[in-house]
N, C-alpha and C. Protein backbone atom coordinates (compact mmCIF):
# COMPACT_ATOMS: atom_id res chain seq x y z
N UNK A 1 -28.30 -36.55 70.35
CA UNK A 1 -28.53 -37.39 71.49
C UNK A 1 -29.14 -36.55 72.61
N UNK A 2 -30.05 -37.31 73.21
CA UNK A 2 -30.74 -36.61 74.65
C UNK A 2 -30.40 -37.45 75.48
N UNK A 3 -29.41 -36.66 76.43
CA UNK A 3 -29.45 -37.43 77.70
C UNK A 3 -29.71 -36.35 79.08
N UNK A 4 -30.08 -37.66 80.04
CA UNK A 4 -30.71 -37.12 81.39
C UNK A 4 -29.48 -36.42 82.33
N UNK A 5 -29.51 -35.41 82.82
CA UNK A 5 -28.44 -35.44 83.97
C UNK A 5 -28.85 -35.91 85.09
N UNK A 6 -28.01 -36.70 85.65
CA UNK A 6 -28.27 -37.10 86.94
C UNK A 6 -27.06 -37.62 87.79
N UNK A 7 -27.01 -36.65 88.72
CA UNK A 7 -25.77 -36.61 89.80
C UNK A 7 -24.94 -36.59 89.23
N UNK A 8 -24.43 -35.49 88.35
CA UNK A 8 -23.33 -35.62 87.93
C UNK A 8 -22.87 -37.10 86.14
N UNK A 9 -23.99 -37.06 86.42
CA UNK A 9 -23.60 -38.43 85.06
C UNK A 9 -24.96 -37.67 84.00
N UNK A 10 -24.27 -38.12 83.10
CA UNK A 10 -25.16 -38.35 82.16
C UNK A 10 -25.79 -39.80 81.67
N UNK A 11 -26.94 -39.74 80.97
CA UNK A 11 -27.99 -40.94 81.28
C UNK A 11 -28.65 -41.01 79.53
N UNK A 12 -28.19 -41.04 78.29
CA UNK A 12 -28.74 -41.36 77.20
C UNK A 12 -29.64 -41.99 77.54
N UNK A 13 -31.10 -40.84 76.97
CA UNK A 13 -32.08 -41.19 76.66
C UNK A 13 -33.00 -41.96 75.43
N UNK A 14 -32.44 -41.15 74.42
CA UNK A 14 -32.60 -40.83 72.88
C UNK A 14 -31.56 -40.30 72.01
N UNK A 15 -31.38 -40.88 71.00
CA UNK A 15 -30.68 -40.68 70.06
C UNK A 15 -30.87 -41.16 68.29
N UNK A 16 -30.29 -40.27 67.57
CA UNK A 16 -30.44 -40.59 66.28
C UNK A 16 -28.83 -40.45 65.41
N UNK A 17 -28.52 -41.73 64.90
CA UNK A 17 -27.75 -41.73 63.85
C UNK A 17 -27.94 -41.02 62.45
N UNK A 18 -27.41 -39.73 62.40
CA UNK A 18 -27.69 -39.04 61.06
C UNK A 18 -27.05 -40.15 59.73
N UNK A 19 -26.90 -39.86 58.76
CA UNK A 19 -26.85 -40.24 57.43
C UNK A 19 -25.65 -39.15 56.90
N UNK A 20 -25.73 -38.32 57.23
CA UNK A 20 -24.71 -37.00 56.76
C UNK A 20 -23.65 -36.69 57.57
N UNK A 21 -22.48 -35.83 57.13
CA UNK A 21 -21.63 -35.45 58.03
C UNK A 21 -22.24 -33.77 58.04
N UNK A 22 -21.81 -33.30 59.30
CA UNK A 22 -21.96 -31.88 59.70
C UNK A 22 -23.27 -32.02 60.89
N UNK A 23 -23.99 -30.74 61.18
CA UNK A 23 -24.38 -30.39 62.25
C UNK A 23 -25.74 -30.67 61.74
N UNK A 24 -27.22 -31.00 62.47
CA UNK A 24 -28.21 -31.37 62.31
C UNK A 24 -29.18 -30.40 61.51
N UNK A 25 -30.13 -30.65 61.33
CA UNK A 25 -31.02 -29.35 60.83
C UNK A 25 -32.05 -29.77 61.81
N UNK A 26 -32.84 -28.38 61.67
CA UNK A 26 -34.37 -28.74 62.43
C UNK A 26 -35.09 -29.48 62.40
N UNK A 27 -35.52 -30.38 61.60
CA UNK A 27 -36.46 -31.58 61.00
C UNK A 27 -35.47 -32.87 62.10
N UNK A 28 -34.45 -32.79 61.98
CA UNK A 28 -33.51 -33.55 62.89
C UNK A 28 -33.64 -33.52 64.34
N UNK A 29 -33.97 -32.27 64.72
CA UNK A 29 -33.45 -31.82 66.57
C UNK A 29 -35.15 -31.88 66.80
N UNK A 30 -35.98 -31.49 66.31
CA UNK A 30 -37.29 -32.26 66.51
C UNK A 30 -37.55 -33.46 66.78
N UNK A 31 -37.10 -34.48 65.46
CA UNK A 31 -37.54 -35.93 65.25
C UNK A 31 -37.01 -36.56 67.30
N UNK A 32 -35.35 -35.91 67.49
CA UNK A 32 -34.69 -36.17 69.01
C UNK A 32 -35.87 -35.80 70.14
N UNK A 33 -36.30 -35.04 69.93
CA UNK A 33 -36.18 -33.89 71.24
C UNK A 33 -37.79 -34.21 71.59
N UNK A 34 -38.52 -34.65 70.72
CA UNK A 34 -39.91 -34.84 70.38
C UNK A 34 -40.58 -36.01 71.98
N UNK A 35 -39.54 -37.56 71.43
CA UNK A 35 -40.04 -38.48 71.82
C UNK A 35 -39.75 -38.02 73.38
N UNK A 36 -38.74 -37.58 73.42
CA UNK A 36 -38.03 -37.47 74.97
C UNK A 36 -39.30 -36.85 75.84
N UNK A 37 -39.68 -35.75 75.27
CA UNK A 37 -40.72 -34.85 75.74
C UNK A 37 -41.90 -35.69 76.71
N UNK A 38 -42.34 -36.40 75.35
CA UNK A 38 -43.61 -37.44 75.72
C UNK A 38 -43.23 -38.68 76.70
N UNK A 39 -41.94 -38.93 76.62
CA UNK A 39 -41.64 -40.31 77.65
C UNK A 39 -41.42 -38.95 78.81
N UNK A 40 -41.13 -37.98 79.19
CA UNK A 40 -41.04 -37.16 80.30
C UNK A 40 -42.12 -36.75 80.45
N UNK A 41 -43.58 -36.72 80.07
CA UNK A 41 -44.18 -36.02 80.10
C UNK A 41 -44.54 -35.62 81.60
N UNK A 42 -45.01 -34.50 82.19
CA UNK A 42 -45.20 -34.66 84.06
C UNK A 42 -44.19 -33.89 84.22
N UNK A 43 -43.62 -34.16 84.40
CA UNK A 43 -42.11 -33.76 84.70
C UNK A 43 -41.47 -32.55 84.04
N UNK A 44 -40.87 -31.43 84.75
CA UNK A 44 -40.20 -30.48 84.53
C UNK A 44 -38.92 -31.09 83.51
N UNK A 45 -38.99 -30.39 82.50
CA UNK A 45 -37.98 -30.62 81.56
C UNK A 45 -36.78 -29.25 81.43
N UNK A 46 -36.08 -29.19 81.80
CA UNK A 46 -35.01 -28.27 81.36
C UNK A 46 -34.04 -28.66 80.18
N UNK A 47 -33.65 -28.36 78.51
CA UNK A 47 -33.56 -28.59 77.90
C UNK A 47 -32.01 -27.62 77.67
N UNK A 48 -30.92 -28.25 77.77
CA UNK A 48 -29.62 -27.37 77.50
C UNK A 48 -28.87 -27.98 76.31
N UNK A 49 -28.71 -27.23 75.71
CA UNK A 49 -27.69 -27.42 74.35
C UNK A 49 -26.77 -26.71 73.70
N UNK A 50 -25.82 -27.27 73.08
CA UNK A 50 -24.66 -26.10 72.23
C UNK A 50 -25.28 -25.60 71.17
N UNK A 51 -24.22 -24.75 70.93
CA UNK A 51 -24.69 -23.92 69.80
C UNK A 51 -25.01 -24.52 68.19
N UNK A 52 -24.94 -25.88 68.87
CA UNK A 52 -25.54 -26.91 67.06
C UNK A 52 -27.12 -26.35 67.00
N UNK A 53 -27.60 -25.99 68.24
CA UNK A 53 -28.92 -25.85 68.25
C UNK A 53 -29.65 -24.04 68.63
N UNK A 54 -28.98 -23.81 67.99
CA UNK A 54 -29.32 -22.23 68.24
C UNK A 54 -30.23 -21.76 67.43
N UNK A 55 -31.06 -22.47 66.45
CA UNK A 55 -31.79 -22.28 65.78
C UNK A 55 -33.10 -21.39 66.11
N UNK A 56 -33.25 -19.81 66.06
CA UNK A 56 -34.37 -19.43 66.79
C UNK A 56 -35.87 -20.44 66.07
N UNK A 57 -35.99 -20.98 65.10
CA UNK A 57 -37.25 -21.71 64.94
C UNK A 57 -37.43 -22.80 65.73
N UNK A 58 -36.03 -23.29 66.12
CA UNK A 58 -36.27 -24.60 67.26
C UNK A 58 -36.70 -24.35 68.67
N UNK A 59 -36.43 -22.87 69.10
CA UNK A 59 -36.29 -22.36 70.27
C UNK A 59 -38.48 -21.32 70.13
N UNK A 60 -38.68 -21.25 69.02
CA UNK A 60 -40.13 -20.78 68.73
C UNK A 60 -41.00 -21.97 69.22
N UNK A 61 -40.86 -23.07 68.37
CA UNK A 61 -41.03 -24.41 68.41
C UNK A 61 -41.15 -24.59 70.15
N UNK A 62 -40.17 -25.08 71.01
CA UNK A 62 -39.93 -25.27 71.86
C UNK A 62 -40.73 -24.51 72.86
N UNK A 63 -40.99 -23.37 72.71
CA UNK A 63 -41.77 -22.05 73.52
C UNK A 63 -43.45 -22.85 73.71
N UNK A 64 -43.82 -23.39 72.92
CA UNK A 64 -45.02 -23.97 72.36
C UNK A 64 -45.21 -25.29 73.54
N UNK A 65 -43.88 -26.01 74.07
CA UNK A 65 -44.12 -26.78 74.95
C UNK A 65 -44.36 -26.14 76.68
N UNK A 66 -43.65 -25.07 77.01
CA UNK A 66 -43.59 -24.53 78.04
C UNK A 66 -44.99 -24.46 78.99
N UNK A 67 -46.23 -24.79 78.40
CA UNK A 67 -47.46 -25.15 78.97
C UNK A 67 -47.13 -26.48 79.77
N UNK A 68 -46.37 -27.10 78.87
CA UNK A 68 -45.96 -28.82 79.40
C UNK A 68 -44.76 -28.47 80.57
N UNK A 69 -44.63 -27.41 81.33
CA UNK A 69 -43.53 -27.79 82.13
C UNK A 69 -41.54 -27.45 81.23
N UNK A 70 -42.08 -27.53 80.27
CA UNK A 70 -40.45 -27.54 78.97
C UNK A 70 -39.64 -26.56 79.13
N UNK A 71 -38.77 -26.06 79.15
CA UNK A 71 -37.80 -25.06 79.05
C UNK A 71 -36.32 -24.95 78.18
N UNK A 72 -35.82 -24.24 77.57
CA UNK A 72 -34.74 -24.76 77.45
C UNK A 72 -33.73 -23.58 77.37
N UNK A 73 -32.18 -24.05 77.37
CA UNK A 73 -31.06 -23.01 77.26
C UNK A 73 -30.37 -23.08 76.32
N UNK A 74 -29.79 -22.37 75.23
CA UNK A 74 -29.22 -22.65 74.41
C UNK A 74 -28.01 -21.57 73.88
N UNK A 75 -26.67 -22.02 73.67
CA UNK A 75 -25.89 -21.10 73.95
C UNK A 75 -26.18 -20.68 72.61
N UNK A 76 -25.75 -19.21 72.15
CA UNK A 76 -26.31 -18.59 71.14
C UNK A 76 -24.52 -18.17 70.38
N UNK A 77 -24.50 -18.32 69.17
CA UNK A 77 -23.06 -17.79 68.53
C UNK A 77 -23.18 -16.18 68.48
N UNK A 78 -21.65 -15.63 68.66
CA UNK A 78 -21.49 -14.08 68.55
C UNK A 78 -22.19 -13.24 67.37
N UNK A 79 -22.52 -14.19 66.77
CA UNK A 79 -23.29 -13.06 65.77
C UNK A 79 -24.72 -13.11 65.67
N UNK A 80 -25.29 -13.51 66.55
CA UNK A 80 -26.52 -13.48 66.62
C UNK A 80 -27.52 -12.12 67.20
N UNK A 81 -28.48 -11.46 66.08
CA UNK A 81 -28.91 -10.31 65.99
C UNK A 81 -29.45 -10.30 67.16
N UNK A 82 -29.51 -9.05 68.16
CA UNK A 82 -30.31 -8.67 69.11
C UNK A 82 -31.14 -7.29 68.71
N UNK A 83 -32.39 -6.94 69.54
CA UNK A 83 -32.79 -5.78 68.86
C UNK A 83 -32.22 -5.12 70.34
N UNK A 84 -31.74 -3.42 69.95
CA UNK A 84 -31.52 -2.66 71.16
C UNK A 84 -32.03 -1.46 70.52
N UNK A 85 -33.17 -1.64 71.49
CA UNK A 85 -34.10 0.42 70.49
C UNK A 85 -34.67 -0.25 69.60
N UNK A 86 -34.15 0.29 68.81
CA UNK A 86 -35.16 0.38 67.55
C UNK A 86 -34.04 -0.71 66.36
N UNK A 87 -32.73 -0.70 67.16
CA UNK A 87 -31.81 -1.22 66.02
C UNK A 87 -31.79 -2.68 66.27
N UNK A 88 -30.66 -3.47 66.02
CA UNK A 88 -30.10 -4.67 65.76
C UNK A 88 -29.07 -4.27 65.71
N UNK A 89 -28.31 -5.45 66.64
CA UNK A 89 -27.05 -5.86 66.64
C UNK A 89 -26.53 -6.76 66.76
N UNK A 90 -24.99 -7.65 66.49
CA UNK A 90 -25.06 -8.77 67.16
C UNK A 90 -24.78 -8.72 68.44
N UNK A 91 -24.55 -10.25 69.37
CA UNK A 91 -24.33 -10.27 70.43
C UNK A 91 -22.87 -9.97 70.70
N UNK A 92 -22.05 -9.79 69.78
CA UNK A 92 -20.68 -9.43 70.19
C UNK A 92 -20.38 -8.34 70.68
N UNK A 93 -21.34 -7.39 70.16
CA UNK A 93 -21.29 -6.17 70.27
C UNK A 93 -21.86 -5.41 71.51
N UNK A 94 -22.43 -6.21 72.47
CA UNK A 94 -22.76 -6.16 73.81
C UNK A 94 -21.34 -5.95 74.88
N UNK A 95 -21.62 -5.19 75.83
CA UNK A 95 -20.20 -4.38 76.36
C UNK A 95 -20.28 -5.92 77.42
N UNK A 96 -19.48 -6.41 77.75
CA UNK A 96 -19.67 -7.48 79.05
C UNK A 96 -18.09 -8.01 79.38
N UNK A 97 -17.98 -7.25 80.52
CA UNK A 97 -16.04 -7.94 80.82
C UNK A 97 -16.26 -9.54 81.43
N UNK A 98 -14.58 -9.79 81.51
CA UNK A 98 -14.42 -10.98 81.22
C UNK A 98 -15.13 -11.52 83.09
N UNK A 99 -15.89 -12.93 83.14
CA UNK A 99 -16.23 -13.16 84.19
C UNK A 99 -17.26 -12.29 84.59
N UNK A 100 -17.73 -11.76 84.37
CA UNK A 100 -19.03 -10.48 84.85
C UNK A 100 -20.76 -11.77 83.70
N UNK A 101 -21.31 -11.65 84.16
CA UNK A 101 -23.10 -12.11 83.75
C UNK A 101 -23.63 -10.58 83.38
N UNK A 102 -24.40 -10.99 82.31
CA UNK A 102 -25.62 -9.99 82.51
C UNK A 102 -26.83 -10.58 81.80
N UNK A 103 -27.71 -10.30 82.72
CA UNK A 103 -29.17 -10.73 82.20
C UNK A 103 -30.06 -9.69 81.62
N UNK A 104 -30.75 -10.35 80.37
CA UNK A 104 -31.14 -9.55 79.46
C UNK A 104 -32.89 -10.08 79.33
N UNK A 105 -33.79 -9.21 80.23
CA UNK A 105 -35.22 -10.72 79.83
C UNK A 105 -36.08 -10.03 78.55
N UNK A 106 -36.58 -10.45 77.88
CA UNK A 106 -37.64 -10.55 76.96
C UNK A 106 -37.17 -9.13 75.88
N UNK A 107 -36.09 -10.12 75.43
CA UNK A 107 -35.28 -9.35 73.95
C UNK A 107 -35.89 -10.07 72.99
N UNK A 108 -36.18 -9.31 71.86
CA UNK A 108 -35.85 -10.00 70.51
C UNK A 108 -34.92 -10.09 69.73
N UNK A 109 -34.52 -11.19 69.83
CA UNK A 109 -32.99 -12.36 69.26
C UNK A 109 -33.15 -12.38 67.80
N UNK A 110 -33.71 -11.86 66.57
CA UNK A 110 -33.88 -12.07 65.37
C UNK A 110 -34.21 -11.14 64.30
N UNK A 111 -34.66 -10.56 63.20
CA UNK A 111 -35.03 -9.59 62.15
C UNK A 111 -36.42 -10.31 61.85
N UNK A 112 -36.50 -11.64 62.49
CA UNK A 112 -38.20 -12.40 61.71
C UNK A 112 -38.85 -12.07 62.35
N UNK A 113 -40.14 -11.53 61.94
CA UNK A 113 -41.33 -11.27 62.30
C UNK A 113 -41.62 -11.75 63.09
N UNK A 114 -42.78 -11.95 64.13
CA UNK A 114 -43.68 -12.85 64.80
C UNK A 114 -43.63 -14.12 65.83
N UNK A 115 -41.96 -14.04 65.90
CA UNK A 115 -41.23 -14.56 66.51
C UNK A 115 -41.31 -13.88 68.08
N UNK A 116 -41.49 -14.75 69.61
CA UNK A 116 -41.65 -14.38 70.15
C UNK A 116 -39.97 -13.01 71.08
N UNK A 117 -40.43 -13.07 72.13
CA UNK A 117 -39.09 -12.61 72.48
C UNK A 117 -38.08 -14.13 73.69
N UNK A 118 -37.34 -13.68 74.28
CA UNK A 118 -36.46 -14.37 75.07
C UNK A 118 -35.37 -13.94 75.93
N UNK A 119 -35.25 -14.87 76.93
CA UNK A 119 -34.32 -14.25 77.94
C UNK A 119 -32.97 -14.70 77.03
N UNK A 120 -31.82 -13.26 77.56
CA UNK A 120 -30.51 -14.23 77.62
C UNK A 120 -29.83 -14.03 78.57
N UNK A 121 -28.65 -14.75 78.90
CA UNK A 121 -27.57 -14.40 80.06
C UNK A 121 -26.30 -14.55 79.19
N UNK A 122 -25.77 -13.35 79.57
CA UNK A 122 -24.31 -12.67 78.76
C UNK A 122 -23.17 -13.50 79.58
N UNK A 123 -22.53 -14.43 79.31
CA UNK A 123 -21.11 -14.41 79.73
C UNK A 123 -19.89 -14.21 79.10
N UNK A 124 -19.14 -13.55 79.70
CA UNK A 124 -17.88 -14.02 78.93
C UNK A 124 -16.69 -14.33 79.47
N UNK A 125 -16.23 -15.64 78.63
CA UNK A 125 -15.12 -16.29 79.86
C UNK A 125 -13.73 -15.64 80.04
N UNK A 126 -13.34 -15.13 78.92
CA UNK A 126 -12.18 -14.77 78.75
C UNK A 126 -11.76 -13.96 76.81
């Protein structure tokens, strides 16, 4: 489901009834995320989602609209590879106390090739 924020409410835009139980695939968070785009078109889009959507190909994908105004945030799970140097690691493995941010801009989040880079912001709640 895509919905609008506004003042505090949310505003369903778009949505799709899957067929399956469990979490979407990409062919899925496209078919959503697609129409919304084009009925917004003009308009600054900021795009936030859980970690159903952490998919770095959705977030490659997505990079591709950012000419259009598009953006998006997406919380990323603890094991998701970062490069530091020359290595990889996951994100767990990042030093960050509890309540403290840290911003990280134009990392590469993955081991795939050709994939661009991306910001992140480190929290941790507790």
């Amino acid at each position: 489901m895509i919905s609008l924020a506004w003042k505090k409410r949310a505003i369903p835009l778009y949505w799709k009834i899957l067929t399956h139980k469990g979490a979407s695939n990409l062919t899925e968070q496209k078919a959503v995320i697609r129409p919304v785009i084009r009925l917004l078109k003009g308009q600054r889009i900021i795009i936030t989602a859980d970690r159903e959507f952490h998919s770095i190909f959705l977030s490659h994908w997505l990079k591709k609209y950012q000419k259009l105004d598009v953006y998006f945030v997406f919380r990323q799970k603890k094991s998701t590879m970062i490069k530091r140097g020359k290595k990889y690691c996951n994100l767990s493995a990042l030093k960050v106390n509890v309540g403290e941010t840290k911003l990280l801009l134009n990392e590469k989040i993955t081991k795939i090739l050709k994939l661009k880079t991306y910001n992140l912001l480190l929290y941790k709640k507790h």
